[in-house]
N, C-alpha and C. Protein backbone atom coordinates (compact mmCIF):
# COMPACT_ATOMS: atom_id res chain seq x y z
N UNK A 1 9.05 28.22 28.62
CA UNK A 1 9.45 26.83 28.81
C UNK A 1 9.11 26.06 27.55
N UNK A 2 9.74 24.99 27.01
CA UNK A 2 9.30 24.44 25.78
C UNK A 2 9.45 23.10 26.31
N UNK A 3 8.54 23.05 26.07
CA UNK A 3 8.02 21.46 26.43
C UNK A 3 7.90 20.22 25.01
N UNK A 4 9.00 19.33 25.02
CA UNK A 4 8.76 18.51 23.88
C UNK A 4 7.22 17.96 23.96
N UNK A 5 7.33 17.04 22.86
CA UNK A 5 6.03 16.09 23.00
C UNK A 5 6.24 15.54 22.34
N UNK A 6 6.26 14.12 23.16
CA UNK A 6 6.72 12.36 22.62
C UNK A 6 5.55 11.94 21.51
N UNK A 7 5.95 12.05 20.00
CA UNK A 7 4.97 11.98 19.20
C UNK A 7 4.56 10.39 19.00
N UNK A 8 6.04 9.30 19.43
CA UNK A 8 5.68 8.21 19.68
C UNK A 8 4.62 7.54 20.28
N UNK A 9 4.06 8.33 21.14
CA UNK A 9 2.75 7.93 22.18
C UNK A 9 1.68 8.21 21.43
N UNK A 10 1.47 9.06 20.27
CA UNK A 10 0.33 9.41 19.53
C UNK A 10 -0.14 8.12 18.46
N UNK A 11 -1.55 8.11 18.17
CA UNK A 11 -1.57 7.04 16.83
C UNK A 11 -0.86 7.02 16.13
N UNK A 12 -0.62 6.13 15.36
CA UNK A 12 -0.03 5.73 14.22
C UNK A 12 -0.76 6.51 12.98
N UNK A 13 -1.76 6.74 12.76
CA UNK A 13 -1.98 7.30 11.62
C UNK A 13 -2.55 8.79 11.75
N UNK A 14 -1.75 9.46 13.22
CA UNK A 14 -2.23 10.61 13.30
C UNK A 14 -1.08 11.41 12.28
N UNK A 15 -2.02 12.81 11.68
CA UNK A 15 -0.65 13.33 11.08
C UNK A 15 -0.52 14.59 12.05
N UNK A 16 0.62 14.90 11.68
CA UNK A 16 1.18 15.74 12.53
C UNK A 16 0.71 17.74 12.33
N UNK A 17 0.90 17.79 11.00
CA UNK A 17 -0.23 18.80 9.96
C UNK A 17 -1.26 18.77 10.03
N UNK A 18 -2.10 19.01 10.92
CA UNK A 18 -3.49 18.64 10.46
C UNK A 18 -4.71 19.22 9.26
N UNK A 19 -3.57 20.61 8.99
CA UNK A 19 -4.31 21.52 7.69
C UNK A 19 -4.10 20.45 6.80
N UNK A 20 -2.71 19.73 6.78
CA UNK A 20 -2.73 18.91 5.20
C UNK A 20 -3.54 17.55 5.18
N UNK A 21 -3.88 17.17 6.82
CA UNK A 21 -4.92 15.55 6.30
C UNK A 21 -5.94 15.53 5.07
N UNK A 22 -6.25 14.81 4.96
CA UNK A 22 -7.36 14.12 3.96
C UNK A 22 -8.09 13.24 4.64
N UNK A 23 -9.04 13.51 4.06
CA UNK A 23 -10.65 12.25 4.87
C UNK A 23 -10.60 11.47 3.92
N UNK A 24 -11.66 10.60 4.23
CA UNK A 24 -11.73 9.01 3.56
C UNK A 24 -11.82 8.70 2.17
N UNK A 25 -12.65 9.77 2.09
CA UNK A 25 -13.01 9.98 0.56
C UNK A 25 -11.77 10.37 -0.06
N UNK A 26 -11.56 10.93 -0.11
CA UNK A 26 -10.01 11.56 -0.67
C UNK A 26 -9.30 10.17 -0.56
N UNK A 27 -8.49 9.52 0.99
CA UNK A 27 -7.51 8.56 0.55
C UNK A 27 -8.26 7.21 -0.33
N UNK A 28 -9.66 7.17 -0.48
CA UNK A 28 -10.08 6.46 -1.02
C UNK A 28 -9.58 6.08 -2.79
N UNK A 29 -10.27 7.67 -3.08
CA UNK A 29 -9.81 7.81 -4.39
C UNK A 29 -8.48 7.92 -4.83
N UNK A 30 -7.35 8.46 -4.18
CA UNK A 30 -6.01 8.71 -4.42
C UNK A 30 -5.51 7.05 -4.40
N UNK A 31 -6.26 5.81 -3.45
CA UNK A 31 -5.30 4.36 -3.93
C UNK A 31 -6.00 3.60 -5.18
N UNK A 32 -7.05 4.48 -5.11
CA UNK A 32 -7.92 3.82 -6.68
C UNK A 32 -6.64 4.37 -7.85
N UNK A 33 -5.92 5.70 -7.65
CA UNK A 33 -5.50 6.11 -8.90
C UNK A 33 -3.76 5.82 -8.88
N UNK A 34 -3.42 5.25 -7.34
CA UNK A 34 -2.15 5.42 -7.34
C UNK A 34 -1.37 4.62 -8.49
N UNK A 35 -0.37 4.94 -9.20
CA UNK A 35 0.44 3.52 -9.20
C UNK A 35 1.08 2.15 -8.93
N UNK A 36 1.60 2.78 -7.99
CA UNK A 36 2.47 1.57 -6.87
C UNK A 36 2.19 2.07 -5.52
N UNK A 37 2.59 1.09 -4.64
CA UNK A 37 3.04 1.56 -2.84
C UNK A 37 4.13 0.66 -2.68
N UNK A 38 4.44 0.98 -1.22
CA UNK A 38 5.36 0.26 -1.30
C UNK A 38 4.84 -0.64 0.73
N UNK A 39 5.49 -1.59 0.70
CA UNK A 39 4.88 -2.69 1.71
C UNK A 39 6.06 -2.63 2.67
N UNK A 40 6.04 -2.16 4.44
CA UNK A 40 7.20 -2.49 5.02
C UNK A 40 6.97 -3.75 5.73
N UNK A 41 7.62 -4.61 5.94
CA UNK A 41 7.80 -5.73 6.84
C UNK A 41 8.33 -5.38 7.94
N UNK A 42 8.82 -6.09 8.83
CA UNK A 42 9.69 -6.62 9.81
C UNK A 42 10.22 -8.17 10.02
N UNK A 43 11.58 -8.60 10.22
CA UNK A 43 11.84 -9.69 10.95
C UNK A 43 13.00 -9.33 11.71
N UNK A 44 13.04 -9.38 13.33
CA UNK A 44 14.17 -9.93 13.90
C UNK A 44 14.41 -7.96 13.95
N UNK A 45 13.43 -7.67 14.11
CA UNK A 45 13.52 -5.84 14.65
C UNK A 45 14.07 -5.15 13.26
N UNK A 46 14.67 -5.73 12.34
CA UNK A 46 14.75 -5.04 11.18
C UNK A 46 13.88 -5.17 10.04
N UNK A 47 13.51 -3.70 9.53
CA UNK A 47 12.76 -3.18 8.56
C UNK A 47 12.99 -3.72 7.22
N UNK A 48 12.07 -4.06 6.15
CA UNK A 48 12.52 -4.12 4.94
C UNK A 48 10.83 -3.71 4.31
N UNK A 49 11.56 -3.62 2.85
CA UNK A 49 10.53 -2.86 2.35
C UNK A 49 10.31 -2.91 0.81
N UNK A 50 9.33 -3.06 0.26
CA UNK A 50 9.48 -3.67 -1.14
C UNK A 50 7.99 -2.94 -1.92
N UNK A 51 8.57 -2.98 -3.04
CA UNK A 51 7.71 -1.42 -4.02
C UNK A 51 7.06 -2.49 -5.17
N UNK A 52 5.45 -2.35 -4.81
CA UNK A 52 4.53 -3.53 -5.51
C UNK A 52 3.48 -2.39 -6.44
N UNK A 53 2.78 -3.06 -7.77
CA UNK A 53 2.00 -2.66 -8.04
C UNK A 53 0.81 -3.17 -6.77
N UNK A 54 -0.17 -2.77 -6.53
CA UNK A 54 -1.34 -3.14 -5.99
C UNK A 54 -2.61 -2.52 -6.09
N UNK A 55 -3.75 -2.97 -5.77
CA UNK A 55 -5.13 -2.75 -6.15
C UNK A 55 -5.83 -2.21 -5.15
N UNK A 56 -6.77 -1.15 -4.35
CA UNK A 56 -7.20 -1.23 -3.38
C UNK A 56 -9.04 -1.77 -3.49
N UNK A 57 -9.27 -2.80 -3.20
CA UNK A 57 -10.65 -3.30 -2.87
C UNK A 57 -11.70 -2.72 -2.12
N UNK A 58 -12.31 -2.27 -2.45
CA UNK A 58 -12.68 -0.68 -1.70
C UNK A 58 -14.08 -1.61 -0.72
N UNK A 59 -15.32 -2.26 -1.19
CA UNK A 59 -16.03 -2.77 -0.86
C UNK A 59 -15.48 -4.11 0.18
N UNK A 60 -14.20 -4.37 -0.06
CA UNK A 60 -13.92 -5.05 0.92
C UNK A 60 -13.15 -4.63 2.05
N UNK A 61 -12.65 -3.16 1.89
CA UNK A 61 -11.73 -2.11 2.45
C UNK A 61 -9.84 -3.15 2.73
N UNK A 62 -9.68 -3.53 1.69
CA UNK A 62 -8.51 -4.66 1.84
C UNK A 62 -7.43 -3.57 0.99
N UNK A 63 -6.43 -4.61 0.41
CA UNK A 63 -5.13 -3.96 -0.34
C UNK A 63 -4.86 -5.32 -0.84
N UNK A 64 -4.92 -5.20 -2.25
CA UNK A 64 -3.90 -6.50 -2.78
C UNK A 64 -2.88 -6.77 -3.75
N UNK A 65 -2.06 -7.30 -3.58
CA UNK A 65 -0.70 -7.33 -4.01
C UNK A 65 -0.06 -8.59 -4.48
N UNK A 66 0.29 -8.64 -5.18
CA UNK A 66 1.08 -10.01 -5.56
C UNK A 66 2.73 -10.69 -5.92
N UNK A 67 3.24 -11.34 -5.86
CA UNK A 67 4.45 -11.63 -5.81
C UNK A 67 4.75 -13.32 -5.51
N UNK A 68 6.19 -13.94 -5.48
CA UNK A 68 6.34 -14.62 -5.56
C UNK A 68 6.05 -15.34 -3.51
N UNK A 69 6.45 -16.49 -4.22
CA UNK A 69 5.96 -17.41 -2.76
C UNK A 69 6.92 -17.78 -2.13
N UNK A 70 8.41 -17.50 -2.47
CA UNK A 70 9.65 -17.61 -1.60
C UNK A 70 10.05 -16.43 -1.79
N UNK A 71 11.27 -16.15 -1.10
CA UNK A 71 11.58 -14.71 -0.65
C UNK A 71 11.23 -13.88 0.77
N UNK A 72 11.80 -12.84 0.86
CA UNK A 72 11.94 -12.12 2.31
C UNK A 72 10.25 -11.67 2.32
N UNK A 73 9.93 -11.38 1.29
CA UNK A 73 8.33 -10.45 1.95
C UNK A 73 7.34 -11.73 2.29
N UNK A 74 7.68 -12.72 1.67
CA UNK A 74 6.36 -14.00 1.65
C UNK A 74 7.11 -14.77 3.09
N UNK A 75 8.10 -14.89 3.47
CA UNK A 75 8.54 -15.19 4.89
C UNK A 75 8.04 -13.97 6.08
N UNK A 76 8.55 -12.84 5.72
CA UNK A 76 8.62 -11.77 6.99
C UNK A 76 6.46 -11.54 6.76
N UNK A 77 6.04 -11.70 6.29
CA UNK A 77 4.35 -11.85 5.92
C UNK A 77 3.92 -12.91 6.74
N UNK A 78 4.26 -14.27 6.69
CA UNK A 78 4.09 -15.41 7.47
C UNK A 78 4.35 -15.39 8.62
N UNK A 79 5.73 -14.63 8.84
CA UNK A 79 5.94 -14.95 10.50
C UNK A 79 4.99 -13.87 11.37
N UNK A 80 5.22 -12.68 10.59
CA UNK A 80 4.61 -11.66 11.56
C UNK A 80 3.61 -10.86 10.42
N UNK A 81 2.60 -10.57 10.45
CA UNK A 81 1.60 -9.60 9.25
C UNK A 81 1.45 -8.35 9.41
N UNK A 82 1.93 -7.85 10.44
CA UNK A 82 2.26 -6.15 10.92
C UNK A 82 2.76 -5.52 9.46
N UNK A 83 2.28 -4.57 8.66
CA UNK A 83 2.63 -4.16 7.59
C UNK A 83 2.45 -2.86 7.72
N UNK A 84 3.10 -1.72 7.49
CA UNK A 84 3.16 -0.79 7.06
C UNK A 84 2.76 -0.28 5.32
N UNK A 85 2.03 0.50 4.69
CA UNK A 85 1.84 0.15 3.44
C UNK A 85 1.92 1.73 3.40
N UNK A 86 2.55 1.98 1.88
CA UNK A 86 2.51 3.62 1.69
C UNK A 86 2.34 3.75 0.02
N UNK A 87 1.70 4.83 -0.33
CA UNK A 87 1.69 5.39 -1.77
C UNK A 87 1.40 6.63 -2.16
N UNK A 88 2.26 7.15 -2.64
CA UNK A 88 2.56 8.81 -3.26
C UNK A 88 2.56 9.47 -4.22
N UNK A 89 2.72 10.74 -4.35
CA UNK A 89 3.07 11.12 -5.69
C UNK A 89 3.18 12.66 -5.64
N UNK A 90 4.42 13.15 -5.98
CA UNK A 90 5.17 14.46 -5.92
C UNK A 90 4.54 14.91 -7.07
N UNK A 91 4.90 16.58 -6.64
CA UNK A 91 4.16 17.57 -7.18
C UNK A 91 5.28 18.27 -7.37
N UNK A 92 4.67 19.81 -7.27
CA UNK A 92 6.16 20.99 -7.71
C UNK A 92 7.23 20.50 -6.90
N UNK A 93 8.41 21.08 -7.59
CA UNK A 93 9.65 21.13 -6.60
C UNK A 93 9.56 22.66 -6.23
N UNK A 94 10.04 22.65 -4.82
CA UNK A 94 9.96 24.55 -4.38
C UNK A 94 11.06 24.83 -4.21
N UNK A 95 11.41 25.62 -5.24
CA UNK A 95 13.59 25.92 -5.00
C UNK A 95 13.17 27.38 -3.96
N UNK A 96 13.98 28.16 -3.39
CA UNK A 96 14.09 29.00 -2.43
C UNK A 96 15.47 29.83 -2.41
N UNK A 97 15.36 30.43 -1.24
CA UNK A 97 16.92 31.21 -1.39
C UNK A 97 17.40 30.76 -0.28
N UNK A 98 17.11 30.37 0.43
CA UNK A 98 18.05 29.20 1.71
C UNK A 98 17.58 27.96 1.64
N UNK A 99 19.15 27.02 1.85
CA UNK A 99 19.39 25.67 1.32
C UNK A 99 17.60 24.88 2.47
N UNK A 100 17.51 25.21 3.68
CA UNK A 100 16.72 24.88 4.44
C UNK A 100 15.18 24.91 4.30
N UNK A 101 14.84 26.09 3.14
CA UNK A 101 13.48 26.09 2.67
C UNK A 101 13.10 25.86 1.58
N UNK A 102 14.10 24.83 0.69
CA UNK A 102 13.54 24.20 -0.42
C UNK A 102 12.87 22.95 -0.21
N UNK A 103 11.90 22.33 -0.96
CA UNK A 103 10.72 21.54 -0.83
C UNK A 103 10.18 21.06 -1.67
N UNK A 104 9.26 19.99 -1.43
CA UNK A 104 8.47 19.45 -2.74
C UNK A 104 6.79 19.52 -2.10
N UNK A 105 6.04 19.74 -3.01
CA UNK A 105 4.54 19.17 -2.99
C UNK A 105 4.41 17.76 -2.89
N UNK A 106 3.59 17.19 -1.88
CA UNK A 106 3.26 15.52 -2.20
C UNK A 106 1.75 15.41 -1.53
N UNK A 107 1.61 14.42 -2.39
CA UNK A 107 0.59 13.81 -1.82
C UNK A 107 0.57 12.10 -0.93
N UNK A 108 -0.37 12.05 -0.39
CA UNK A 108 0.70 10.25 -0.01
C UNK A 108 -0.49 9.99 1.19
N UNK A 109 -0.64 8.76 0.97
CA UNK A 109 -1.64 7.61 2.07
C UNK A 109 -0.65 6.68 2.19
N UNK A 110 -0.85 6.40 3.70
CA UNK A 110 -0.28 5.21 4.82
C UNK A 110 -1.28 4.87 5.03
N UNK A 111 -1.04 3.28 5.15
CA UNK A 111 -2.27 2.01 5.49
C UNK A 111 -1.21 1.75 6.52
N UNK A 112 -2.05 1.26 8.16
CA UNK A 112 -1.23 -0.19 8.94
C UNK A 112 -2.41 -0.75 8.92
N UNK A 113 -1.79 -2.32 8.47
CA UNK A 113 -3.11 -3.27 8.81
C UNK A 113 -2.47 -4.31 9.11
N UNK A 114 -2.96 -5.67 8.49
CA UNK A 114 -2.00 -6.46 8.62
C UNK A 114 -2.43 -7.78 7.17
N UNK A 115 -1.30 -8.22 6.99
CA UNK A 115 -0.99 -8.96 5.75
C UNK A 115 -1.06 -10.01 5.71
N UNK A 116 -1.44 -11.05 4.78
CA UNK A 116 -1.48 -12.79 4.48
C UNK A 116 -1.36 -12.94 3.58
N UNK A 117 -1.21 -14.52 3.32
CA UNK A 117 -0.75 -14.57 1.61
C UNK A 117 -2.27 -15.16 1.87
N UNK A 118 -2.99 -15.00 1.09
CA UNK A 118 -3.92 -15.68 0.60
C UNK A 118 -4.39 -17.16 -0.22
N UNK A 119 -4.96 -18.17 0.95
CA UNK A 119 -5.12 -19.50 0.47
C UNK A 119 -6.28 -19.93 -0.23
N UNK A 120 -6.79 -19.31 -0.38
CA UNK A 120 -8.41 -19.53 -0.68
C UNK A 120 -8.43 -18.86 -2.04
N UNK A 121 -8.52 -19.89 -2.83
CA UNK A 121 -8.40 -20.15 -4.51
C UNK A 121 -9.01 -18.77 -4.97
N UNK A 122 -10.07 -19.13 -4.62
CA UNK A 122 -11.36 -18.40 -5.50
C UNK A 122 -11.10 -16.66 -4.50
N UNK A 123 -10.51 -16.65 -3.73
CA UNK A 123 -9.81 -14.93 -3.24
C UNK A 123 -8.37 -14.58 -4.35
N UNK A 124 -7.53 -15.54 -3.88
CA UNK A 124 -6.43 -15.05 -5.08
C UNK A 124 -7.06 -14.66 -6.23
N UNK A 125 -8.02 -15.48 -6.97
CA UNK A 125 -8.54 -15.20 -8.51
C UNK A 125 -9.28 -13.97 -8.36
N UNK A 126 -9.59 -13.63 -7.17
CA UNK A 126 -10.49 -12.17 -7.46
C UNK A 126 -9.37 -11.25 -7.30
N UNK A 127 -8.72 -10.99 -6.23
CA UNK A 127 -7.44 -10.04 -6.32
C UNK A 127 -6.71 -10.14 -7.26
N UNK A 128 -6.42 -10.99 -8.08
CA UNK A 128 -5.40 -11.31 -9.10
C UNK A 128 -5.93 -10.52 -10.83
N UNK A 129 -7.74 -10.56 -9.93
CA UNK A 129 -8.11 -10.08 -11.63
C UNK A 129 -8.53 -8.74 -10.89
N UNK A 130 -8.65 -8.48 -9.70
CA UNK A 130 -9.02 -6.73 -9.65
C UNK A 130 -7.63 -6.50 -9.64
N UNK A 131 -6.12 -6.86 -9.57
CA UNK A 131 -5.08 -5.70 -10.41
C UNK A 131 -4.72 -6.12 -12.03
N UNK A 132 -5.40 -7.26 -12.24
CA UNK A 132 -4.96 -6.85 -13.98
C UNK A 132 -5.98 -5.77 -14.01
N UNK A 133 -7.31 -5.49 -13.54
CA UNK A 133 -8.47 -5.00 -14.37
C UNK A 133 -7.92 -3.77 -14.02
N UNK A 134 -6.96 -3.02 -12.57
CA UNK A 134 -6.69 -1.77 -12.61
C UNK A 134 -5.20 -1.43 -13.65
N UNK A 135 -4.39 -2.79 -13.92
CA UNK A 135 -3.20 -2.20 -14.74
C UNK A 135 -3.64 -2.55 -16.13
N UNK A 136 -4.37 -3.10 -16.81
CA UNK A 136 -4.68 -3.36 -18.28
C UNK A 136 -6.25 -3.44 -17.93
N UNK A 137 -6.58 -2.37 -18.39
CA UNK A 137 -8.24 -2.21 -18.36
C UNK A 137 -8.45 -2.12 -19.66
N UNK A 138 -7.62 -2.36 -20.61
CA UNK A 138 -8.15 -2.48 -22.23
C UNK A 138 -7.95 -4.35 -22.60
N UNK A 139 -7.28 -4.54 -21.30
CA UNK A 139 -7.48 -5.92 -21.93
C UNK A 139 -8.72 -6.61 -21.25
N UNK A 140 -9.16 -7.72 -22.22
CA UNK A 140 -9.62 -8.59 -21.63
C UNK A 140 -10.00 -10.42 -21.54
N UNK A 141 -9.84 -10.66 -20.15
CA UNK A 141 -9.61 -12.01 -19.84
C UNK A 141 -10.12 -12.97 -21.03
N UNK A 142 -9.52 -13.99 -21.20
CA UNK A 142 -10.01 -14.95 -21.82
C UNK A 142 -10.18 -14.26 -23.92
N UNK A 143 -9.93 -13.16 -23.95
CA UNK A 143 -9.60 -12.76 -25.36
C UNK A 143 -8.12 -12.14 -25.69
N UNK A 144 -7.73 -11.37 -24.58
CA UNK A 144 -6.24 -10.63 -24.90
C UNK A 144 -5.41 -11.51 -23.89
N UNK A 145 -5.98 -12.37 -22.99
CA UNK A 145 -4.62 -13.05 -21.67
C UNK A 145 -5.67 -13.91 -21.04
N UNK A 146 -4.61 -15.53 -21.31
CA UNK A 146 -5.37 -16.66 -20.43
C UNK A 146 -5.47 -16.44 -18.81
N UNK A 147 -6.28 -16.36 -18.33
CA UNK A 147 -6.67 -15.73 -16.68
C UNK A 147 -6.05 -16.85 -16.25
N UNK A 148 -5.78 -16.35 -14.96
CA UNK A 148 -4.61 -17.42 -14.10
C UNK A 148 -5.65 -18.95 -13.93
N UNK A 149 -5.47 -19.52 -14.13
CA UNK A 149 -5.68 -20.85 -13.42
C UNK A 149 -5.28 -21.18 -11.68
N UNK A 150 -6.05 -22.13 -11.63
CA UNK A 150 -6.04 -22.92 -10.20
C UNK A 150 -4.29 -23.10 -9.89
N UNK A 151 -3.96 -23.58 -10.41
CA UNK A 151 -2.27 -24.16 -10.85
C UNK A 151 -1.23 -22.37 -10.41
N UNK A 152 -1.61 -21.91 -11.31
CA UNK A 152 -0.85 -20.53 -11.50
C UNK A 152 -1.35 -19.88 -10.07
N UNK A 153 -2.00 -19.75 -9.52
CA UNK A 153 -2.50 -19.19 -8.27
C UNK A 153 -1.94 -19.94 -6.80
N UNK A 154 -1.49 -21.30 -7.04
CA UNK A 154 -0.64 -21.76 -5.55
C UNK A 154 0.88 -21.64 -6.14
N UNK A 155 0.95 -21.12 -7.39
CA UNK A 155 2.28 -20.73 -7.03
C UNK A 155 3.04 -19.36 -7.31
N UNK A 156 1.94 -18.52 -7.11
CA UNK A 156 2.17 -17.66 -6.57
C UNK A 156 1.57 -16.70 -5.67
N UNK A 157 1.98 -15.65 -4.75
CA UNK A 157 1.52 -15.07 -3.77
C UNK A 157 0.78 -14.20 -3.69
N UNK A 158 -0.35 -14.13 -3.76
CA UNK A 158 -1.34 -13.34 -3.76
C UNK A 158 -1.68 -12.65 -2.57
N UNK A 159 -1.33 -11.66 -1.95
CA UNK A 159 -1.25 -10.70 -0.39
C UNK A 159 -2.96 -10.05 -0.35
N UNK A 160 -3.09 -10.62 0.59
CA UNK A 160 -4.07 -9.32 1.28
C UNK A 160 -4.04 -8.40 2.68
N UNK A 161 -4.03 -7.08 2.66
CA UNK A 161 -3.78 -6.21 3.49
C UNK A 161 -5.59 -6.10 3.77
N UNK A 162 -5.40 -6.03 5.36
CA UNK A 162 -6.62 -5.60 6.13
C UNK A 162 -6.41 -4.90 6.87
N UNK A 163 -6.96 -3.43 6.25
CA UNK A 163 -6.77 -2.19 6.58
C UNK A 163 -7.30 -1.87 8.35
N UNK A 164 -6.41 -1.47 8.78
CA UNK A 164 -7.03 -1.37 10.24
C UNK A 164 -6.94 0.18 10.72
N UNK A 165 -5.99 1.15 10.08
CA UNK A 165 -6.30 2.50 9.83
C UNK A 165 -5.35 3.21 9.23
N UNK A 166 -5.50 3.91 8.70
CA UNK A 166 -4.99 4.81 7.61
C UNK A 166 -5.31 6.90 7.61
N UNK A 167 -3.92 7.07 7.04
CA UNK A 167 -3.99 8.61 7.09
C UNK A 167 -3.73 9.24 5.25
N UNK A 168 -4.18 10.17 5.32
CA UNK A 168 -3.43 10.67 3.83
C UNK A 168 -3.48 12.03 3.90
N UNK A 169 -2.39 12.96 3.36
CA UNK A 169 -2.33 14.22 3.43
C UNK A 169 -1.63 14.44 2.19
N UNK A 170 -1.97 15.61 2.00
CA UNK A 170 -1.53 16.49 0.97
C UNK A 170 -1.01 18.33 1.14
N UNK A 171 0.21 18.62 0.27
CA UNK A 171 0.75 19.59 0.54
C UNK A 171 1.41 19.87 -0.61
């Protein structure tokens, strides 16, 4: 008898592999080194989804991201903060001799938490300088780039993700 099983009813950040999960430590370090992720929204039952540099705040266990203050992600953020968050990075390609068992290596962490734009001055200025300090770590503030000001920070969107649980696997 084969009995399905409604994987919908399972957590959200269960994986389905369990040889390939990763523990904390691991997805820890893999969003310290990632590049980008990418952020899903929702409004009105449809998905959208948008590919940000971001920083992960480890001592605060957050995610932060930045972007402008009009637009679909800084609306679908406001109405509802349900976020999906993902970041990856492929490995070998596995060619094969049937079309069905070719493949890639990846690695990859999912965050659900949930998202805000951040109002509180002196939070934007810290997220804003922990992702310059992870994308230009040879520069520095106030000698190579005038640090954002008070001004530059309400107009634009500074996101924080509050991680509520997360998976990462590798294969």
């Amino acid at each position: 008898m084969n009995i399905i099983k409604d994987d919908t009813q399972q957590p959200f950040n269960k994986i389905r592999r369990a040889e390939r999960a990763k523990d904390d430590a691991w997805i820890r370090a893999f969003l310290h080194r990632a590049p980008f992720g990418s952020m899903a929204t929702v409004h009105d039952e449809q998905p959208f989804i948008v590919t940000r540099n971001f920083v992960y705040d480890q001592a605060a266990h957050t995610i932060y991201l930045h972007g402008a203050v009009k637009g679909r992600t800084y609306e679908n953020v406001q109405a509802n903060g349900r976020v999906c968050f993902s970041a990856s990075e492929m490995g070998r390609l596995l060619p094969a001799k049937r079309a069905v068992n070719f493949g890639v290596e990846y690695s990859g962490v999912v965050v659900f938490g949930r998202a805000k734009v951040v109002t509180d001055i002196a939070e934007a200025r810290h997220g804003m300088q922990l992702l310059l300090d992870k994308y230009f770590p040879h520069l520095q503030p106030g000698e190579d780039y005038e640090p954002a000001t008070d001004s530059d920070l309400r107009n634009t969107a500074v996101y924080r993700i509050d991680i509520e649980s997360w998976s990462g696997k590798e294969n």
